[in-house]
C-alpha atoms as a PDB file:
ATOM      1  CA  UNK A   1      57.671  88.982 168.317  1.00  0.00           C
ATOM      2  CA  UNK A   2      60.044  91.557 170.056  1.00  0.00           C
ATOM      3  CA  UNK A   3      63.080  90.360 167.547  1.00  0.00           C
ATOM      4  CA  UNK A   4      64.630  91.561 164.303  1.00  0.00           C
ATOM      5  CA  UNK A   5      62.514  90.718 161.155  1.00  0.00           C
ATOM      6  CA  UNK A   6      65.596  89.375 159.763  1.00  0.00           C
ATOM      7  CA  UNK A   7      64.851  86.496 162.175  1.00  0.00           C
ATOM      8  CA  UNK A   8      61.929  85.821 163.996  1.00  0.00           C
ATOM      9  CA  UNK A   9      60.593  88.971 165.165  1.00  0.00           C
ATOM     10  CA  UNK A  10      58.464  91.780 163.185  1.00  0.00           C
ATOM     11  CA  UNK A  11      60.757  95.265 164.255  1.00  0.00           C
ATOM     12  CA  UNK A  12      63.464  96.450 161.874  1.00  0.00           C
ATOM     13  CA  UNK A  13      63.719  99.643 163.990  1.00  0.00           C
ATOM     14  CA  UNK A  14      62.463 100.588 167.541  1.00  0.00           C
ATOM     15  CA  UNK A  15      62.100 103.986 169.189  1.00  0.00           C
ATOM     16  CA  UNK A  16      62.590 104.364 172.780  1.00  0.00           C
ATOM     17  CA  UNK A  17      62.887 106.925 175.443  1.00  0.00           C
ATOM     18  CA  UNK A  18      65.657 109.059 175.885  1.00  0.00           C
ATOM     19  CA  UNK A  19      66.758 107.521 178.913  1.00  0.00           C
ATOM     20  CA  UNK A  20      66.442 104.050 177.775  1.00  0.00           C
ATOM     21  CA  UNK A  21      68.849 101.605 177.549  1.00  0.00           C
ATOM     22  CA  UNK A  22      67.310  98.713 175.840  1.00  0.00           C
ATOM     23  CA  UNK A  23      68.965  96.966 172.785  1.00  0.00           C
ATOM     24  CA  UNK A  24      67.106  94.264 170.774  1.00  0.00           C
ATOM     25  CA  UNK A  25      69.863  92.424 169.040  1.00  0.00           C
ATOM     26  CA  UNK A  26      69.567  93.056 164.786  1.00  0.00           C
ATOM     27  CA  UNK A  27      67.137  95.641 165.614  1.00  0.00           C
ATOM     28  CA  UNK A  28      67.482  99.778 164.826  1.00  0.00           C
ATOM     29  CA  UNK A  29      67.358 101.332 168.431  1.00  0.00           C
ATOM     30  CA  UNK A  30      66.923 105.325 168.564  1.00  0.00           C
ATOM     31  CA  UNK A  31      66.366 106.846 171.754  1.00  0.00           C
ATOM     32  CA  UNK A  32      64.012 109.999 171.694  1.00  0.00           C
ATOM     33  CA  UNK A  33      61.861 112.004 173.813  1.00  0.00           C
ATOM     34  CA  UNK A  34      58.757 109.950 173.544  1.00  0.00           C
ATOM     35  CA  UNK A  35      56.181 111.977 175.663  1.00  0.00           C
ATOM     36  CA  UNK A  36      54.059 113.591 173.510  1.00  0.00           C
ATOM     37  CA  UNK A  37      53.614 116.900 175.718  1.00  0.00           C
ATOM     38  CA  UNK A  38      52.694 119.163 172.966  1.00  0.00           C
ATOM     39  CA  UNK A  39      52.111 119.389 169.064  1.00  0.00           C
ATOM     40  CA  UNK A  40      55.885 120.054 168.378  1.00  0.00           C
ATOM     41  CA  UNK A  41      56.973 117.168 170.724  1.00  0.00           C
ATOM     42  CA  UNK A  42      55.073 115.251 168.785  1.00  0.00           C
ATOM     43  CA  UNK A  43      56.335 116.763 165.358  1.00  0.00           C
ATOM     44  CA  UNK A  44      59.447 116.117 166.672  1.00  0.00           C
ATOM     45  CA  UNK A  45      58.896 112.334 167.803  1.00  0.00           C
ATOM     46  CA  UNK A  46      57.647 111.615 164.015  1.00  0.00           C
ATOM     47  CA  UNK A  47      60.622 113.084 162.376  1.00  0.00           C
ATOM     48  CA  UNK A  48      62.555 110.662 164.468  1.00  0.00           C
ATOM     49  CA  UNK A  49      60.705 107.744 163.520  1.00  0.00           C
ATOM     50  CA  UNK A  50      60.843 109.035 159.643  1.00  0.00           C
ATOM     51  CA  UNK A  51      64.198 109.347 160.390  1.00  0.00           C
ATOM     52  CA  UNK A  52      64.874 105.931 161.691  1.00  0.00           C
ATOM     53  CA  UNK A  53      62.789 104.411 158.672  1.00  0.00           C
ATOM     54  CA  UNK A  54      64.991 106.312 156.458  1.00  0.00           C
ATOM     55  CA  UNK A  55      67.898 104.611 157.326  1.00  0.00           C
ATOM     56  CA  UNK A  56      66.548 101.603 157.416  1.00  0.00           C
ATOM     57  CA  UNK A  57      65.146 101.454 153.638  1.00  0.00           C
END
């Protein structure tokens, strides 16, 4: 399930934190601050994932 769509998996693009390092082969990694400690970390997280989906489309 973890995989690219583009074979048998359901991501096209994956955030993760910061200090990550995971790669899912086929899949869009961004690493971001994921801890949503306040209403602009949180802004900030969603502009990251629009961001990500933007590229991806």
């Amino acid at each position: 399930w973890y995989g690219a769509r583009s074979g048998t998996g359901i991501l096209d693009g994956w955030l993760v934190h910061d200090t990550d390092t995971a790669e899912v082969p086929g899949v869009e990694v961004a690493r971001v601050p994921l801890i949503m400690t306040d209403p602009d970390a949180t802004a900030d997280m969603v502009r990251s994932a629009l961001d990500l989906m933007g590229t991806l489309l």
